[in-house]
Protein backbone atom coordinates (compact mmCIF):
# COMPACT_ATOMS: atom_id res chain seq x y z
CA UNK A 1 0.00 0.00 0.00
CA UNK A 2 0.81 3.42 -1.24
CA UNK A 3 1.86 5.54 1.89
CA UNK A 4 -0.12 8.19 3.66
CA UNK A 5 -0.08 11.27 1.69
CA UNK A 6 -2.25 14.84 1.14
CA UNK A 7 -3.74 15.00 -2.29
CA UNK A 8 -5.16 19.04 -1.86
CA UNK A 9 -5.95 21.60 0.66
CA UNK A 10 -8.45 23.80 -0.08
CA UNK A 11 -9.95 26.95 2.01
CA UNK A 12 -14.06 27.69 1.01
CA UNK A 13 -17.13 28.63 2.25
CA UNK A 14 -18.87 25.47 2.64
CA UNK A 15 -18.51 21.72 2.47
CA UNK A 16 -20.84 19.30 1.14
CA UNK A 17 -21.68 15.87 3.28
CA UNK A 18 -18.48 14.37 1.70
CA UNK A 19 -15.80 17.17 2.64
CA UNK A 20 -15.55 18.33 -0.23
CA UNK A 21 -15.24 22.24 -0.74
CA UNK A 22 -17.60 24.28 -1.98
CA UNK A 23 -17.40 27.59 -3.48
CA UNK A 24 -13.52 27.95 -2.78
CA UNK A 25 -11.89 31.57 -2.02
CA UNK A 26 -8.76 32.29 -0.09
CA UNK A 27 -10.96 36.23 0.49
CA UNK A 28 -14.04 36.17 2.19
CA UNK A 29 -16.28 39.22 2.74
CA UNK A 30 -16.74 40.91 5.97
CA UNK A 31 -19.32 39.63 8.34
CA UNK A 32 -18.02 35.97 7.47
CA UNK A 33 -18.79 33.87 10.52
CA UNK A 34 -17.27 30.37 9.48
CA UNK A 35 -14.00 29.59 7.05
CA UNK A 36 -13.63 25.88 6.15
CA UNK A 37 -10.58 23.85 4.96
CA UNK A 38 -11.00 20.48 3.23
CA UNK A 39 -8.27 18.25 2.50
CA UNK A 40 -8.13 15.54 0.14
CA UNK A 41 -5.60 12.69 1.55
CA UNK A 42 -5.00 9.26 0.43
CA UNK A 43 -4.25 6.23 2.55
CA UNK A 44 -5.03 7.32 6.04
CA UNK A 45 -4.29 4.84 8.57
CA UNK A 46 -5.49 4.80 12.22
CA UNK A 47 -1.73 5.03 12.72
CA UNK A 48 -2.12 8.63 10.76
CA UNK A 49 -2.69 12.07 12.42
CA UNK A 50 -3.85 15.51 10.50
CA UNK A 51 -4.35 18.60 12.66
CA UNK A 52 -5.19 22.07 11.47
CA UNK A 53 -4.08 25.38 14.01
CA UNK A 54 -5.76 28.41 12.87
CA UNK A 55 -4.15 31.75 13.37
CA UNK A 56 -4.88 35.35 13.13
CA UNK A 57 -2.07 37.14 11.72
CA UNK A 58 -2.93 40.79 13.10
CA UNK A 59 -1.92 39.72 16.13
CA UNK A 60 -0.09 36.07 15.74
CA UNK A 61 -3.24 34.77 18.49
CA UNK A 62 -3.38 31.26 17.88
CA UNK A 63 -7.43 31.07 17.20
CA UNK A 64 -7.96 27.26 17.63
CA UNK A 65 -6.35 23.48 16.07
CA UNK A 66 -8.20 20.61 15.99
CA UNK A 67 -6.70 16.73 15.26
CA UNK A 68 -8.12 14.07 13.24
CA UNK A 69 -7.50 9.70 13.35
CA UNK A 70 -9.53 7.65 11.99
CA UNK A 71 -10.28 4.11 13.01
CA UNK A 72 -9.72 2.28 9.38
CA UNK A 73 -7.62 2.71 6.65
CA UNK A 74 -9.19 4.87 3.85
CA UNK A 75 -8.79 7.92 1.06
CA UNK A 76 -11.33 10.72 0.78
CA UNK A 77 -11.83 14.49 2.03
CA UNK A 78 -11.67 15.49 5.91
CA UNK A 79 -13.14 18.55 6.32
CA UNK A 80 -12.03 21.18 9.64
CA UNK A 81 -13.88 24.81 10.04
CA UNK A 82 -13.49 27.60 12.14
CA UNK A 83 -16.61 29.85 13.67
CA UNK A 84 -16.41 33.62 15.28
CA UNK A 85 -19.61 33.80 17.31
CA UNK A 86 -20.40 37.25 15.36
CA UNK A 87 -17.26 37.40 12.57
CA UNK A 88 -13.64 37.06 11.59
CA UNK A 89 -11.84 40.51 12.38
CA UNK A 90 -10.51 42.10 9.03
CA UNK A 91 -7.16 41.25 8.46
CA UNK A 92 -5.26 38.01 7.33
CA UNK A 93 -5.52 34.71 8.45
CA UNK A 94 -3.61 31.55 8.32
CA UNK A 95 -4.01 27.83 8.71
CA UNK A 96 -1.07 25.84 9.32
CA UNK A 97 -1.75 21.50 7.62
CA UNK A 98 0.40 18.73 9.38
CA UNK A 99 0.53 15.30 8.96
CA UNK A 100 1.44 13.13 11.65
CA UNK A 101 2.48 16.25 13.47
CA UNK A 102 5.38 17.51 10.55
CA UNK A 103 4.04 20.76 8.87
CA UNK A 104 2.69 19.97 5.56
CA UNK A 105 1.48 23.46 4.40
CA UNK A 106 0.76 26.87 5.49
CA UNK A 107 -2.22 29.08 3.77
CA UNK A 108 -3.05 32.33 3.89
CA UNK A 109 -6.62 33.90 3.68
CA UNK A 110 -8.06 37.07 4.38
CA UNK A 111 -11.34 38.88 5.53
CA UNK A 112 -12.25 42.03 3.94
């Protein structure tokens, strides 16, 4: 078997009930309340970590990370969001990607 490895990250507005983006953007438009990231990785064992860390780069405050396993061995989208109880601050934003706790990626997006 192939080994673990992250097909595409994407940043959108929604995902549908497979974790797959929808409508992608890397700007969303003041007043936006939730940003979502899907990622598209292949051969995912339960031996196999991904966790996101969200951060707003105005002020370098870490907003939140979150860790995924799964219990079987599979391909497919995993989906992670992040929610402002009224909305994001203007400014930009990253989201740092890492696989079995190595950084993978870092991407930017903004809220104007």
């Amino acid at each position: 078997m192939e080994p673990v490895s992250i097909d595409s990250i994407t940043l959108s507005r929604d995902i549908d009930s497979s974790y797959a983006p929808i409508d992608p953007a890397e700007v969303f438009p003041s007043g936006t309340s939730i940003v979502y990231v899907s990622i598209k990785i292949n051969n995912m064992t339960p031996e196999d970590r991904l966790t996101v860390t969200w951060y707003y780069m105005e002020t370098g405050e870490e907003l939140n990370t979150n860790d995924y396993t799964t219990g079987e061995t599979g391909s497919g989208y995993i989906g992670f969001s992040i929610t402002s109880d009224n909305s994001f601050p203007s400014g930009n934003y990253n989201v740092e990607v890492y696989l079995n706790d190595e950084l993978y990626e870092t991407r930017g997006f903004s809220v104007e």
